[in-house]
C-alpha atoms as a PDB file:
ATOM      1  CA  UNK A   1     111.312  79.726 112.542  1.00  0.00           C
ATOM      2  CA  UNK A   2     112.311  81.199 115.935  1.00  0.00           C
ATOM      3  CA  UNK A   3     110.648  83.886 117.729  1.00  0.00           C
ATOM      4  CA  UNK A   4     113.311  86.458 117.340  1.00  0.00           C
ATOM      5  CA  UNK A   5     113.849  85.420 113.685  1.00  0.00           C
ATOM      6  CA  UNK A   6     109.457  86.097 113.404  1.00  0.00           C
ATOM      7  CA  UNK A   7     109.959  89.414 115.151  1.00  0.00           C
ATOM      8  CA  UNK A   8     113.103  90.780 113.100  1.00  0.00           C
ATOM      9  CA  UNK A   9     110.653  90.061 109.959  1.00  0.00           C
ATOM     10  CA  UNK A  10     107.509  91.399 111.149  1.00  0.00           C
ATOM     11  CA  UNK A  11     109.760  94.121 112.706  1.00  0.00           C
ATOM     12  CA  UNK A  12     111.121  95.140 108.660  1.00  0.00           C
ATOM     13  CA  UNK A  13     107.391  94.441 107.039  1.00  0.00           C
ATOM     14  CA  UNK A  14     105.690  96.988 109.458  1.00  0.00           C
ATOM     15  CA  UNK A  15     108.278  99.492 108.942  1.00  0.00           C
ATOM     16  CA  UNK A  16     108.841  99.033 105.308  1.00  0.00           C
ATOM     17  CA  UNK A  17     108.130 102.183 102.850  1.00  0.00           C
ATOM     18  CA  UNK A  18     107.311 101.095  99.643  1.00  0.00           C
ATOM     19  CA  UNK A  19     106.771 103.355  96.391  1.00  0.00           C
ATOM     20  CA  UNK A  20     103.101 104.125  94.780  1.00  0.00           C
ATOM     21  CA  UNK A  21     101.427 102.355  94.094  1.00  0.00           C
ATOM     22  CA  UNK A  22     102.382  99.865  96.129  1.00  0.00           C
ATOM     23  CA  UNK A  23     101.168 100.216 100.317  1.00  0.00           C
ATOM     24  CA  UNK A  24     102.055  98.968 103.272  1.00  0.00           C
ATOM     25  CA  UNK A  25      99.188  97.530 105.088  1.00  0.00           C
ATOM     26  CA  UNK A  26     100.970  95.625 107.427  1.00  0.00           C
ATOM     27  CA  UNK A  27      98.990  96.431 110.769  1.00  0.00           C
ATOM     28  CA  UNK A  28      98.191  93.834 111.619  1.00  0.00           C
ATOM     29  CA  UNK A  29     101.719  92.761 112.285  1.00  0.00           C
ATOM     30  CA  UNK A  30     101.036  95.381 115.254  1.00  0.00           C
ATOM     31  CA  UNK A  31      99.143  92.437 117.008  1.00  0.00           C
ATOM     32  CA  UNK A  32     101.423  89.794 116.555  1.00  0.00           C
ATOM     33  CA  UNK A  33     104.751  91.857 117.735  1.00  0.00           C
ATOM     34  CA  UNK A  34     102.899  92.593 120.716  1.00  0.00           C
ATOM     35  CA  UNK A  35     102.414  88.741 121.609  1.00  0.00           C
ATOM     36  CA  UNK A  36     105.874  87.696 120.413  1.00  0.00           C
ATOM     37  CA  UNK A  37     106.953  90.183 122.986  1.00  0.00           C
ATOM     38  CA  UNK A  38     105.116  88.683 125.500  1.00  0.00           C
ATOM     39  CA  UNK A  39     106.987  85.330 124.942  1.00  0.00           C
ATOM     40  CA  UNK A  40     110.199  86.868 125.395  1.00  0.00           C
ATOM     41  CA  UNK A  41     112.121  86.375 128.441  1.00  0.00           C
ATOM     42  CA  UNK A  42     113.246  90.565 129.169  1.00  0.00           C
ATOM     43  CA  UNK A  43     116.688  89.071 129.858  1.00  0.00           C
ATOM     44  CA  UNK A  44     116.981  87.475 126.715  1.00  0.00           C
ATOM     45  CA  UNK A  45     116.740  89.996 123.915  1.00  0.00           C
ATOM     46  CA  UNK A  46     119.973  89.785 122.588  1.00  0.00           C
ATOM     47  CA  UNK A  47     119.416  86.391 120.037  1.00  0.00           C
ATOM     48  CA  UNK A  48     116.357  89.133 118.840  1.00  0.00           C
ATOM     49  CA  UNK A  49     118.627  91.989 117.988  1.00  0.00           C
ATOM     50  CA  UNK A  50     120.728  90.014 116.639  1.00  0.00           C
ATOM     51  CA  UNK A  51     118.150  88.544 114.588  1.00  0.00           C
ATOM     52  CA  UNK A  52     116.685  92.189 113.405  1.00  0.00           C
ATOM     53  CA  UNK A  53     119.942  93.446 112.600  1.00  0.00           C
ATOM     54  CA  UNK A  54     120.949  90.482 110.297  1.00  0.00           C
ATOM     55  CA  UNK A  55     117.335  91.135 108.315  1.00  0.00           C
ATOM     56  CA  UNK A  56     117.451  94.839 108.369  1.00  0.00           C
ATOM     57  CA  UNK A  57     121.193  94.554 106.959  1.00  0.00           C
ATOM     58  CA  UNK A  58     119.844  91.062 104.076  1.00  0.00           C
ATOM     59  CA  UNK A  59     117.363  93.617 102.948  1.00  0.00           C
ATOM     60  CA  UNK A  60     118.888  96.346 103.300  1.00  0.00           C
ATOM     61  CA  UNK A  61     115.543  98.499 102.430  1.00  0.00           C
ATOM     62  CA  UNK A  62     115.811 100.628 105.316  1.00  0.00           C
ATOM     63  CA  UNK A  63     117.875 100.624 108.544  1.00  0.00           C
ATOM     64  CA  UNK A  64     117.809  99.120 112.218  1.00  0.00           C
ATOM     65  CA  UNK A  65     116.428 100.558 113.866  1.00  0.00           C
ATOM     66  CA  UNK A  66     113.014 101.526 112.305  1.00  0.00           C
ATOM     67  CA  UNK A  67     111.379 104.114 112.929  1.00  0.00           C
ATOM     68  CA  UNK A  68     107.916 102.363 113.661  1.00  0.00           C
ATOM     69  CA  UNK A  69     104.807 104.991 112.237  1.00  0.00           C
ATOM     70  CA  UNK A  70     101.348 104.395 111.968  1.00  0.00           C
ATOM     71  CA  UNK A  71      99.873 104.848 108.504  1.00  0.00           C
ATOM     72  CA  UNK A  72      96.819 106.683 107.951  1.00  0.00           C
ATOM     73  CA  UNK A  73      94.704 103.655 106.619  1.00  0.00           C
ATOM     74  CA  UNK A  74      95.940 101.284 109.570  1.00  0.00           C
ATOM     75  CA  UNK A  75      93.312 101.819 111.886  1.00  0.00           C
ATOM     76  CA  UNK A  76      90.691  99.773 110.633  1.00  0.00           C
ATOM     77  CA  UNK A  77      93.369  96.798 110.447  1.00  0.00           C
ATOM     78  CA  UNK A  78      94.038  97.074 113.126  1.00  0.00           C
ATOM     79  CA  UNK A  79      91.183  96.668 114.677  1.00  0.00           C
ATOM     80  CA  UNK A  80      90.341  94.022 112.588  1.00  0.00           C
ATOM     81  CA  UNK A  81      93.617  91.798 113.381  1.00  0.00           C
ATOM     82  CA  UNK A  82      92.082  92.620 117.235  1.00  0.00           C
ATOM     83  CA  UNK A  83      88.637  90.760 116.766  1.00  0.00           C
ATOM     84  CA  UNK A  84      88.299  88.175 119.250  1.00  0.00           C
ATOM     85  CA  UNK A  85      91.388  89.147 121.326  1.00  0.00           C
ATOM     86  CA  UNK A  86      89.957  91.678 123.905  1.00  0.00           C
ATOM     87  CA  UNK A  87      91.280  89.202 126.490  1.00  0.00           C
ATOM     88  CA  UNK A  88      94.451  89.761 125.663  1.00  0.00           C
ATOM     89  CA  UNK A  89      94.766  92.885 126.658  1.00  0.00           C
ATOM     90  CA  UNK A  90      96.550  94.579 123.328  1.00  0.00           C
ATOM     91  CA  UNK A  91      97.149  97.822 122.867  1.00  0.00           C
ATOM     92  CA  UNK A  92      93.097  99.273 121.598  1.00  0.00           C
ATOM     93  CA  UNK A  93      93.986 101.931 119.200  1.00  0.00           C
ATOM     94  CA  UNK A  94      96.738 101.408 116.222  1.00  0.00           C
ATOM     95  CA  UNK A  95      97.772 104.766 118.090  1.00  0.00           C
ATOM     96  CA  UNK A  96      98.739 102.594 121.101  1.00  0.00           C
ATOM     97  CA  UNK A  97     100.167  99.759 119.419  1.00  0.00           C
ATOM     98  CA  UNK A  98     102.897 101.505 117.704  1.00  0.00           C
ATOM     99  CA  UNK A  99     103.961 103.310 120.847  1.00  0.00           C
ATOM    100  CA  UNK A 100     104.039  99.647 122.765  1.00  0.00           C
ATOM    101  CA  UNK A 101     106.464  98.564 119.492  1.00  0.00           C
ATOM    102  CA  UNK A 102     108.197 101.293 119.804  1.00  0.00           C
ATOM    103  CA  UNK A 103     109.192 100.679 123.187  1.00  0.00           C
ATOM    104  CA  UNK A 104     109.749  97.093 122.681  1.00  0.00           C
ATOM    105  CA  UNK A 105     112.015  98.301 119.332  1.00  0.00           C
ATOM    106  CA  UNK A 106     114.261 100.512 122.062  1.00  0.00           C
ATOM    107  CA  UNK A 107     114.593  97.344 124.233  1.00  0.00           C
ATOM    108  CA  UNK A 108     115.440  95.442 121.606  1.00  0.00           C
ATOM    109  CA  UNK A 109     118.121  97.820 120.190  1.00  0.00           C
ATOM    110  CA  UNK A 110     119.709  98.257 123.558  1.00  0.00           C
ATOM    111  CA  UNK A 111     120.013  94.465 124.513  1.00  0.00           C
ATOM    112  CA  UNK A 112     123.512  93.548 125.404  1.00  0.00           C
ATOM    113  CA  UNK A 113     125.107  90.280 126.780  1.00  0.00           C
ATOM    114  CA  UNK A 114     124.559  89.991 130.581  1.00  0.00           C
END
């Protein structure tokens, strides 16, 4: 699977709102956006909006693009799916991880052909 194709996926599971009693504990996926990211060229985000669009639209659970919110029980995943990556340098609170996908969601969503 591609790296956009990855990030369009994790990009729907981490913004996914299921019903009780069902819950979204997909913080972790926090973590890996934030290295996909970081294999992206910042030129080159149009084969990834592409990608999100076409799996927001398939599953048409919610739409592109999400609205990316931290869930009360996330923290300690979070900082769980950290362990053993502080030289990484990854966002350190779930806080600061959604606001980093956030901003990578906004580049994504504004990526045009150059």
């Amino acid at each position: 699977m591609t790296i956009p194709w990855q990030i369009a996926q994790k990009l729907h599971a981490v913004t996914a709102v299921l019903e009780a009693p069902r819950v979204n504990d997909r913080a972790h996926d926090l973590v890996d956006l934030q290295l996909l990211e970081g294999l992206l060229p910042d030129s080159d985000l149009l084969p990834t909006r592409s990608a999100c669009i076409a799996v927001f639209e398939a599953r048409a659970q919610h739409p592109w693009p999400p609205q990316v919110t931290a869930l009360p029980h996330w923290p300690p995943i979070y900082s769980g799916a950290l362990e053993g990556l502080d030289h990484l340098e990854l966002a350190a609170t779930v806080e600061e991880a959604v606001k980093a996908v956030r901003r990578f969601v906004e580049r994504i969503d504004v990526a045009t052909e150059t």
